[in-house]
C-alpha atoms as a PDB file:
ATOM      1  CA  UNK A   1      67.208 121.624  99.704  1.00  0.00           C
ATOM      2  CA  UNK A   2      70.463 122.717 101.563  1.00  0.00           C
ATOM      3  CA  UNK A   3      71.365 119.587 102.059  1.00  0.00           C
ATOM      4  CA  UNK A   4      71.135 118.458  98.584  1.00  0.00           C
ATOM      5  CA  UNK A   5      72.801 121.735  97.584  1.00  0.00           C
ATOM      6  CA  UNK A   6      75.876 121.579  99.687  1.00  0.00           C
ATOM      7  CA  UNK A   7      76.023 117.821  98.779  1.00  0.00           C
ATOM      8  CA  UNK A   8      76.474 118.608  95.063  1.00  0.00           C
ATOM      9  CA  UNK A   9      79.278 121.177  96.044  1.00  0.00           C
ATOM     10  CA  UNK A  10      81.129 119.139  98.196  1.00  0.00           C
ATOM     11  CA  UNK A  11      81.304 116.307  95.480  1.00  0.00           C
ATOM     12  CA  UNK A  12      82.417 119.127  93.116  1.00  0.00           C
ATOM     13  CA  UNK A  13      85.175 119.531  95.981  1.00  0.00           C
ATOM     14  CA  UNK A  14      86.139 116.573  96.227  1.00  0.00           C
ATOM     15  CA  UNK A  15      85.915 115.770  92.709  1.00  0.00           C
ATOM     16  CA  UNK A  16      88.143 118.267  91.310  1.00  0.00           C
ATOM     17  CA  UNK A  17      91.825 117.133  92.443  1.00  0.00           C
ATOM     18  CA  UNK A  18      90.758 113.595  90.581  1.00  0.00           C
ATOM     19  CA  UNK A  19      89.689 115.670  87.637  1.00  0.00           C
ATOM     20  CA  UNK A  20      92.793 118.084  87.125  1.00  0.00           C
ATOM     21  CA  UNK A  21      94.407 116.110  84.342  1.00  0.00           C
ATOM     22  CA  UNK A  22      91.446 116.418  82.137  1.00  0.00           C
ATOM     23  CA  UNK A  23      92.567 119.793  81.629  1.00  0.00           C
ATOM     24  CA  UNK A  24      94.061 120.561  78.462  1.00  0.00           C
ATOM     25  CA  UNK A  25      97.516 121.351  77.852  1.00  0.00           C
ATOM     26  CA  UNK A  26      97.991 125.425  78.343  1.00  0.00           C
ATOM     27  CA  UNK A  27      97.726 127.092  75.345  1.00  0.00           C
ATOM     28  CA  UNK A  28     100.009 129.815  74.312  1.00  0.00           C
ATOM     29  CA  UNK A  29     100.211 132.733  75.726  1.00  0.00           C
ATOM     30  CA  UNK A  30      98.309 136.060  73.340  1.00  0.00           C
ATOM     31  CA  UNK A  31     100.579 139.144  72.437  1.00  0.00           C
ATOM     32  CA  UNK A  32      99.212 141.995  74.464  1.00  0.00           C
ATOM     33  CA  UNK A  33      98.503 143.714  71.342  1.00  0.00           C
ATOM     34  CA  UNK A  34      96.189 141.051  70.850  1.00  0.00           C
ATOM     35  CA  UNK A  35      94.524 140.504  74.163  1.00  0.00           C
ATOM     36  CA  UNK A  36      91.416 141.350  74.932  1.00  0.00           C
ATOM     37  CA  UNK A  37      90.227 142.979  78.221  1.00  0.00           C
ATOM     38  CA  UNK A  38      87.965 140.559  80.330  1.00  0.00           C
ATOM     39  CA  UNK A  39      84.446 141.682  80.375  1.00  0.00           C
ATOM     40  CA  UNK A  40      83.851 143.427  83.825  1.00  0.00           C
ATOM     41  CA  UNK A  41      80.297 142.157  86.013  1.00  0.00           C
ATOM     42  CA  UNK A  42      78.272 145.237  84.848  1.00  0.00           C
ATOM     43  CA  UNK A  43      77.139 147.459  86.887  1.00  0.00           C
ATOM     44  CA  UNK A  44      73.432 146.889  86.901  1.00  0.00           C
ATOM     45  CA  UNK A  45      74.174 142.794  87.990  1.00  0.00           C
ATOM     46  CA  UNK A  46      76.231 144.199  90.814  1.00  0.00           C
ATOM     47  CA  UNK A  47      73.358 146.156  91.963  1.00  0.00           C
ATOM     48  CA  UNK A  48      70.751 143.274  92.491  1.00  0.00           C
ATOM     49  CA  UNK A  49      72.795 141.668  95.529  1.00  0.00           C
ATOM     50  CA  UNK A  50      70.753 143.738  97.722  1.00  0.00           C
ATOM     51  CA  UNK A  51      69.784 141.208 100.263  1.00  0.00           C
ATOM     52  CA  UNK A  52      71.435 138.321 102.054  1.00  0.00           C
ATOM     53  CA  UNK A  53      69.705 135.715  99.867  1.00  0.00           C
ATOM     54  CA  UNK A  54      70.823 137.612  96.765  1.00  0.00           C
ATOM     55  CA  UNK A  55      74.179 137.129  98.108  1.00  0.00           C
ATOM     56  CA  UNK A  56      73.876 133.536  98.659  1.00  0.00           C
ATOM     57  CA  UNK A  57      72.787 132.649  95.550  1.00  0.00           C
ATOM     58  CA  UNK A  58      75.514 134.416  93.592  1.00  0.00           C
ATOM     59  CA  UNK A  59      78.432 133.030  95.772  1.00  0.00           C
ATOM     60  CA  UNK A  60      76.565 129.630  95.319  1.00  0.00           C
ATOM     61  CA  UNK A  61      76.729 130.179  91.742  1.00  0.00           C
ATOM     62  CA  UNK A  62      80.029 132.145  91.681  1.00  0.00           C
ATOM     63  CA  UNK A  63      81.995 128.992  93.607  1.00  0.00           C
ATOM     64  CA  UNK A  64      80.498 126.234  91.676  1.00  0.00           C
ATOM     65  CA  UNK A  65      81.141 127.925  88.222  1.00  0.00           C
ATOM     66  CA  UNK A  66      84.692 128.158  89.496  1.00  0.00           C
ATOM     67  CA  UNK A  67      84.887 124.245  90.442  1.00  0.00           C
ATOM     68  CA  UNK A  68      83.931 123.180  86.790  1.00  0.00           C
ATOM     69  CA  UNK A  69      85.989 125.433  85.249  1.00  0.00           C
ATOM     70  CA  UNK A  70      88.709 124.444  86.837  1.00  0.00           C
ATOM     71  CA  UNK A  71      87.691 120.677  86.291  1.00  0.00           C
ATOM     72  CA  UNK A  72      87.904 122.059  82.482  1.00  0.00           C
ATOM     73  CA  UNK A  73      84.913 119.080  82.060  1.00  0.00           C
ATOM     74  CA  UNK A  74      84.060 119.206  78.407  1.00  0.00           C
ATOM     75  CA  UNK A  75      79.979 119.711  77.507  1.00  0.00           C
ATOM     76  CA  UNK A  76      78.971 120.917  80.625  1.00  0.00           C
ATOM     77  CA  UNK A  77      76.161 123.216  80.333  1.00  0.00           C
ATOM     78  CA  UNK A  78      75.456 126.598  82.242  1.00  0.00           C
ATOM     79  CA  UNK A  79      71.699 126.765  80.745  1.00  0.00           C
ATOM     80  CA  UNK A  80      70.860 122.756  82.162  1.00  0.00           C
ATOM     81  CA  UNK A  81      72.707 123.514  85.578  1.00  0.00           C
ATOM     82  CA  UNK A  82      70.369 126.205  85.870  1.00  0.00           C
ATOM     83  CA  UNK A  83      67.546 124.583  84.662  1.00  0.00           C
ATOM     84  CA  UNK A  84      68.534 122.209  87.762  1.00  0.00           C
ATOM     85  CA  UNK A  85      68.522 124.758  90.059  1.00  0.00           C
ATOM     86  CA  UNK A  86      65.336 126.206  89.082  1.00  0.00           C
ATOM     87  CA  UNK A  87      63.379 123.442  89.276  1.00  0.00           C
ATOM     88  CA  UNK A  88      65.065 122.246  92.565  1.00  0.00           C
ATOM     89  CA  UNK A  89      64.246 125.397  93.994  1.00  0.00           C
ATOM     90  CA  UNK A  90      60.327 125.568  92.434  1.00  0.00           C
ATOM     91  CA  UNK A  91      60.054 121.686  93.784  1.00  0.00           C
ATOM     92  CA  UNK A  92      59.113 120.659  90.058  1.00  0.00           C
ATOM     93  CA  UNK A  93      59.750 117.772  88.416  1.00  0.00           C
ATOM     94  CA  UNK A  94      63.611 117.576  86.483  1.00  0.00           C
ATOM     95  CA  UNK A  95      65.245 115.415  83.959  1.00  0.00           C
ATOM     96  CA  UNK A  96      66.373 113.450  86.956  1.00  0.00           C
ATOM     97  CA  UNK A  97      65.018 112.960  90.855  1.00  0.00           C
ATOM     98  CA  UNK A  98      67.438 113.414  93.694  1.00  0.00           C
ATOM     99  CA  UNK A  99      68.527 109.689  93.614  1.00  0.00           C
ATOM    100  CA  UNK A 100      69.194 109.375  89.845  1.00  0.00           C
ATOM    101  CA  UNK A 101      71.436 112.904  90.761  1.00  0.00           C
ATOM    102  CA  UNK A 102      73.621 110.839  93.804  1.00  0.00           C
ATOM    103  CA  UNK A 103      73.761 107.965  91.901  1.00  0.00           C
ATOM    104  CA  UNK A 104      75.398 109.340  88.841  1.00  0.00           C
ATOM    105  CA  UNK A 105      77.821 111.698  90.877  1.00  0.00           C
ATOM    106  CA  UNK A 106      79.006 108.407  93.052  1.00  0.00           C
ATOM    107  CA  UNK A 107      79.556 106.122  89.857  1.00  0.00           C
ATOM    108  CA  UNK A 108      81.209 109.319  88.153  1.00  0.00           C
ATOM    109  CA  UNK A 109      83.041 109.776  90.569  1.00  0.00           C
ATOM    110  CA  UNK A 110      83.998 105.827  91.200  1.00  0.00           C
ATOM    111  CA  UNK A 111      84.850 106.463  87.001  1.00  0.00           C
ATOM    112  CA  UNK A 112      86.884 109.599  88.041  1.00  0.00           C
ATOM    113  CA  UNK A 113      88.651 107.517  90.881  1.00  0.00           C
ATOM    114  CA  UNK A 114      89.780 104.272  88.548  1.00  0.00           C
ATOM    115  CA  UNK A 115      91.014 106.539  85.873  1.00  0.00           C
ATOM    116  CA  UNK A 116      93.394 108.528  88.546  1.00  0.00           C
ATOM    117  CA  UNK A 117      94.817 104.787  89.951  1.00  0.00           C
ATOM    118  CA  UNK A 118      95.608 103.588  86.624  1.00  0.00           C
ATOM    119  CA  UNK A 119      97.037 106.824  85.456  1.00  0.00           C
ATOM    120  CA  UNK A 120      99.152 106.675  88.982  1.00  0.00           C
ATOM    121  CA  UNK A 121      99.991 103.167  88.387  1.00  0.00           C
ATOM    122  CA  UNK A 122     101.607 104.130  85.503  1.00  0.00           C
ATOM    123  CA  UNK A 123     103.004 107.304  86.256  1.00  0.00           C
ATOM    124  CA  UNK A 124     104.246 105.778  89.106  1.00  0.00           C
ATOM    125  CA  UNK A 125     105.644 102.626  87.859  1.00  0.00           C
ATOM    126  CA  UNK A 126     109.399 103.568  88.536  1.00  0.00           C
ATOM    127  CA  UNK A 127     109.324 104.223  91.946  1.00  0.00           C
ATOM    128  CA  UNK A 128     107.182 100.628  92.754  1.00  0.00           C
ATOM    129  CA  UNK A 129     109.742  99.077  91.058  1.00  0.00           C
ATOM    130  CA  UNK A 130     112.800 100.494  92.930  1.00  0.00           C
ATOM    131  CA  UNK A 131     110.829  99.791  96.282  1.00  0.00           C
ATOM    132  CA  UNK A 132     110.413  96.003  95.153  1.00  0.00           C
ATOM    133  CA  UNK A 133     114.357  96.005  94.634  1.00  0.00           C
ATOM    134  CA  UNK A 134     115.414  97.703  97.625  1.00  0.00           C
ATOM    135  CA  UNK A 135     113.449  94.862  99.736  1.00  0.00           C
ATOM    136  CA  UNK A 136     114.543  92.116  97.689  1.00  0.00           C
ATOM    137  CA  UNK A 137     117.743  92.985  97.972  1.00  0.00           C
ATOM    138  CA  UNK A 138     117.748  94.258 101.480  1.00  0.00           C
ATOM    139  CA  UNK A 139     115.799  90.563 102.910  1.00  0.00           C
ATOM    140  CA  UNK A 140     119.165  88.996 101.919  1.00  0.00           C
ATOM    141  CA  UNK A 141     121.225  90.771 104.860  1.00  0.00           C
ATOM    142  CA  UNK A 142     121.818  88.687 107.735  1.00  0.00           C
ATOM    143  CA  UNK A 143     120.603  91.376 110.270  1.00  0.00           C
ATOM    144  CA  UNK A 144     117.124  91.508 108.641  1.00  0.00           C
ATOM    145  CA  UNK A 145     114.412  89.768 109.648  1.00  0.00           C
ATOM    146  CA  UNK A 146     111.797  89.168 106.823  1.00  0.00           C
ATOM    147  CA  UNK A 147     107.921  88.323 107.689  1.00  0.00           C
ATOM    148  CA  UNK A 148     105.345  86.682 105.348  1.00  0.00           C
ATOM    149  CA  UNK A 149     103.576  89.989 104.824  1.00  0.00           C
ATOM    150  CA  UNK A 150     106.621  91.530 103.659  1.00  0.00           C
ATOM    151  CA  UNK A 151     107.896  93.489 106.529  1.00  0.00           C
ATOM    152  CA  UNK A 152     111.174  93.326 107.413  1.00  0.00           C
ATOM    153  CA  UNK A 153     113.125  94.836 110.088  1.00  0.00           C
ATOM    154  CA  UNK A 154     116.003  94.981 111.648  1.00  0.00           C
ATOM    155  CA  UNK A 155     116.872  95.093 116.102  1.00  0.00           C
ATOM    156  CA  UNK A 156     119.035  98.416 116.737  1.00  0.00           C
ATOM    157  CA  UNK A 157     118.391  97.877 120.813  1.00  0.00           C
ATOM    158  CA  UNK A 158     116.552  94.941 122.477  1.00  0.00           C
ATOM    159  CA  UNK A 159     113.727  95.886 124.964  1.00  0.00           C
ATOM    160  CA  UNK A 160     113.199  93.698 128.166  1.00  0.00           C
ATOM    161  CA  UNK A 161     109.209  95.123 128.565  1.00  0.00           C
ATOM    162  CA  UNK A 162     105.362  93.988 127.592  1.00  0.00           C
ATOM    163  CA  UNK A 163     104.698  94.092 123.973  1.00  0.00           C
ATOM    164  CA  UNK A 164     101.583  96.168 123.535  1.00  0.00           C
ATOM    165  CA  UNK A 165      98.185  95.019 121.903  1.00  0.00           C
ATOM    166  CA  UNK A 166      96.388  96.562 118.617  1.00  0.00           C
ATOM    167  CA  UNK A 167      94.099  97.785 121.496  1.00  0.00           C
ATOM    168  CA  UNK A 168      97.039  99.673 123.396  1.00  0.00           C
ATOM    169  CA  UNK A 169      97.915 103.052 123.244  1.00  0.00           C
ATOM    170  CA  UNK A 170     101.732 103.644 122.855  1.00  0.00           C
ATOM    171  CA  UNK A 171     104.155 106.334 123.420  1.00  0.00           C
ATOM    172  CA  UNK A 172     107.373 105.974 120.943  1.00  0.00           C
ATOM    173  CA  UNK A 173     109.880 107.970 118.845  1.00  0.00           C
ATOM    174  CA  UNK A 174     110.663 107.516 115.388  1.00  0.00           C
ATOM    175  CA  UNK A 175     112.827 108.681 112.403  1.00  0.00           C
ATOM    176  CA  UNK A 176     110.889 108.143 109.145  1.00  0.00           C
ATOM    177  CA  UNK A 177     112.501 108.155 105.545  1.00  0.00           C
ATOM    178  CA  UNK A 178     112.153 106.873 101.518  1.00  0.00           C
ATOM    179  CA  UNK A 179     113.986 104.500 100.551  1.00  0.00           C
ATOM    180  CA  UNK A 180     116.510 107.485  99.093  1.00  0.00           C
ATOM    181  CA  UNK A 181     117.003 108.547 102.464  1.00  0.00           C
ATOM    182  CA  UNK A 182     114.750 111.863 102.323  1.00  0.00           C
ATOM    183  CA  UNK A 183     113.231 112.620 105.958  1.00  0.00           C
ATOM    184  CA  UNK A 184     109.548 112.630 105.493  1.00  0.00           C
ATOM    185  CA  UNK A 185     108.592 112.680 109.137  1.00  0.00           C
ATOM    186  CA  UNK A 186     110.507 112.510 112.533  1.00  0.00           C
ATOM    187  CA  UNK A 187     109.595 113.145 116.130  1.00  0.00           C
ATOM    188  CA  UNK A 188     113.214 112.600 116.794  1.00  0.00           C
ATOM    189  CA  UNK A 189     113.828 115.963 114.817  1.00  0.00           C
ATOM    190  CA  UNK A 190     111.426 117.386 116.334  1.00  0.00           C
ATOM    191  CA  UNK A 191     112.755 116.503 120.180  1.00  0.00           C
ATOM    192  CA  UNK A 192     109.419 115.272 121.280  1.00  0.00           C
ATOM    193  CA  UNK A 193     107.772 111.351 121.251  1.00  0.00           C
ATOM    194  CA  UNK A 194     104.488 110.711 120.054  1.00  0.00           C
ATOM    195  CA  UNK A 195     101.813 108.813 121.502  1.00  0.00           C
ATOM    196  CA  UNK A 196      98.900 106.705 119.491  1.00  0.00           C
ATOM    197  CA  UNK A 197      96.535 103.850 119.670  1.00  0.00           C
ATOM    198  CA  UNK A 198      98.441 100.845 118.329  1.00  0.00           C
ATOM    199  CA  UNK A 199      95.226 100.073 115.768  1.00  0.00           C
ATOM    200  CA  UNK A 200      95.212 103.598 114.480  1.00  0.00           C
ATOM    201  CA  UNK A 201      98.580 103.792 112.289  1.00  0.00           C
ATOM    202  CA  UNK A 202      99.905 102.379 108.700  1.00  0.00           C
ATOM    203  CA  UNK A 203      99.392  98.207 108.688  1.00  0.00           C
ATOM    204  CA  UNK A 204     103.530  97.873 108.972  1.00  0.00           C
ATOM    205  CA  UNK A 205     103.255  99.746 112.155  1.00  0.00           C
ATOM    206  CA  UNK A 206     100.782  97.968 113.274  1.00  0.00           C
ATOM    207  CA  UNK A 207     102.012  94.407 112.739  1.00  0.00           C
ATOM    208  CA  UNK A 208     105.679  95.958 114.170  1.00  0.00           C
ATOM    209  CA  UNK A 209     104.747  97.389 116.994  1.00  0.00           C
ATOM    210  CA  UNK A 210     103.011  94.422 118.662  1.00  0.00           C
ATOM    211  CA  UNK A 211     106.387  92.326 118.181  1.00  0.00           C
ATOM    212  CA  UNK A 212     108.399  94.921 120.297  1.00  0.00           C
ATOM    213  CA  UNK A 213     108.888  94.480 123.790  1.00  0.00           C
ATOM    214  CA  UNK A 214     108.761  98.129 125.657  1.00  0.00           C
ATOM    215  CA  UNK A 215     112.588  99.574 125.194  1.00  0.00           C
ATOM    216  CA  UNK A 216     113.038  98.178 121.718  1.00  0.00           C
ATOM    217  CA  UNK A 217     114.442 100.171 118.625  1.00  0.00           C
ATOM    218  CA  UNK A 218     113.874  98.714 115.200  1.00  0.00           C
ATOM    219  CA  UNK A 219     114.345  99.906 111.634  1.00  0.00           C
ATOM    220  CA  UNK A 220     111.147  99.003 109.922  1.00  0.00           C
ATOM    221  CA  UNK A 221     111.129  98.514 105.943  1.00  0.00           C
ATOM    222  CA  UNK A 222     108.014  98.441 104.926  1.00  0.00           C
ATOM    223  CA  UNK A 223     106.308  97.805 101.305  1.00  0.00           C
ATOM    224  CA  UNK A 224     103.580 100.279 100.036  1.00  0.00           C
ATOM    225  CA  UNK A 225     101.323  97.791 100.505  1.00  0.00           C
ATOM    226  CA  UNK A 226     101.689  97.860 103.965  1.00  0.00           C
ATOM    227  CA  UNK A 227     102.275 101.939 104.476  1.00  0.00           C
ATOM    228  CA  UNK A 228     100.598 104.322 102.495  1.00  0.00           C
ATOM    229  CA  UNK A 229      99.909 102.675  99.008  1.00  0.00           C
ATOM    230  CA  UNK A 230      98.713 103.653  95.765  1.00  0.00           C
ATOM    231  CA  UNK A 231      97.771 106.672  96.819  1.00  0.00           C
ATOM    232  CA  UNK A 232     100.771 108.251  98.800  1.00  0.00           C
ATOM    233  CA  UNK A 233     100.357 110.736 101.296  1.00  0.00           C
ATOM    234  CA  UNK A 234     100.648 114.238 100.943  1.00  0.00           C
ATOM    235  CA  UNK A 235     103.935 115.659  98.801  1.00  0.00           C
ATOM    236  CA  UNK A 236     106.357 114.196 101.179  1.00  0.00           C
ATOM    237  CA  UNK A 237     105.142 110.145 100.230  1.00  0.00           C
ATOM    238  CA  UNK A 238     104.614 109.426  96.344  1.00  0.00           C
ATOM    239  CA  UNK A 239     102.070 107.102  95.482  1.00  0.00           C
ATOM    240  CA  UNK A 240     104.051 103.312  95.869  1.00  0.00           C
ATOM    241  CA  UNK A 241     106.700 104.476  98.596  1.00  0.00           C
ATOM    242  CA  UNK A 242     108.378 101.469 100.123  1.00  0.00           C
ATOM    243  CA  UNK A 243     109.213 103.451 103.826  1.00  0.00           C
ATOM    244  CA  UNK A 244     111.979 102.782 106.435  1.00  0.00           C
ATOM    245  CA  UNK A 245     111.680 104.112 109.900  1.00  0.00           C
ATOM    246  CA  UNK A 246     113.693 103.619 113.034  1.00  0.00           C
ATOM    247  CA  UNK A 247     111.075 103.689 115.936  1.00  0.00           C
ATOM    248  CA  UNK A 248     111.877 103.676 119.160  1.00  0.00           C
ATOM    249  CA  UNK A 249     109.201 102.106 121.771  1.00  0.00           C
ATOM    250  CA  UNK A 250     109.212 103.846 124.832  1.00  0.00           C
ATOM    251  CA  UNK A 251     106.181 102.819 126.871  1.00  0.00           C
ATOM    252  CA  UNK A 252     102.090 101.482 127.009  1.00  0.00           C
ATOM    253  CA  UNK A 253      99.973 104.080 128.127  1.00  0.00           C
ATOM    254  CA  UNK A 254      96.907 103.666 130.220  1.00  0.00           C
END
């Protein structure tokens, strides 16, 4: 029962940044004059949470009522998600079993997923398409060297060492940017190398790094496909970056 508890919530979790833009637009805001005070937990509720349990199943309630309110899902039903709990808790049977439950949260949430990359496609459409030009354009310069899977780069300092292995671990430094110039990440800023498993980074990396002899600075230009995608990472990389990064490497660690 935990289990199947804390895997609903967690799929709530997880749902809920794919969900946001199924909110509705704000509405505007009510003249105070017109507002209306929001009903206060009475008293007599507050009073049952006498006992750990009582706790628990408040804050269990309390949390997930949050996550699909903020989901702002249309038709959902307070009197059926308790009827869920209920009989989950009594062990009697509900409108569904435990595997008609996962199997309708994973294909929602495969629904939920599809609907965010086409929206992102779209939204994002611009910044693919300056990515495509910048490499097109940039393949063309003498000093660039292009490879089938669309990496290019370019030899700041030739090394003289081993090239490492997807099964190496590496120690490098490296200066990354959009193709704008913005700083996204840098060791170099931040005056100390970094060391990682050749296998373990972006695909561009990858395929780079085992073309480097030890000593070797390139600039890397890398499509989205080959860094981090449709998906982007974090605030610093939109959805359908193309990336350049100068990397330095500066040894194969044991």
């Amino acid at each position: 029962m935990k289990k199947s508890l804390l895997t609903v919530f967690c799929v709530l979790t997880l749902l809920s940044p794919l969900l946001a833009q199924t909110k509705k637009p704000a509405s505007k805001p009510v003249p105070k004059s017109a507002s209306k005070p929001a009903p206060s937990t009475p008293t007599a509720l507050r009073a049952t949470l006498k006992t750990e349990a009582d706790s628990l199943s408040y804050a269990y309630g309390l949390m997930t009522g949050q996550q699909f309110r903020n989901m702002n899902l249309q038709g959902v039903s307070g009197a059926l998600f308790g009827q869920a709990i209920e009989d989950a808790l009594k062990g009697r049977p509900g409108l569904m079993d435990e595997m008609q439950a996962q199997a309708f949260m994973q294909g929602f949430s495969r629904k939920m997923h599809e609907r965010q990359q086409k929206e992102n496609a779209a939204r994002f459409e611009p910044n693919k398409k300056a990515g495509e030009a910048y490499l097109a354009a940039n393949k063309m310069k003498d000093s660039v060297v292009s490879l089938p899977s669309g990496l290019q780069y370019k030899i700041l300092r030739k090394g003289d060492g081993p090239k490492p292995t997807a099964a190496d671990k590496v120690k490098t430094h490296y200066h990354g940017t959009l193709i704008d110039g913005s700083v996204f990440d840098s060791s170099v800023q931040r005056g100390e190398p970094i060391s990682f498993p050749v296998g373990g980074v972006i695909p561009g990396w990858v395929e780079a790094l085992q073309l480097m002899p030890v000593g070797s600075k390139w600039r890397l230009f890398i499509p989205y496909q080959l860094a981090y995608g449709e998906r982007g990472s974090g605030q610093a990389i939109p959805p359908y970056s193309a990336l350049i990064f100068d990397v330095e490497l500066l040894g194969i660690e044991k």
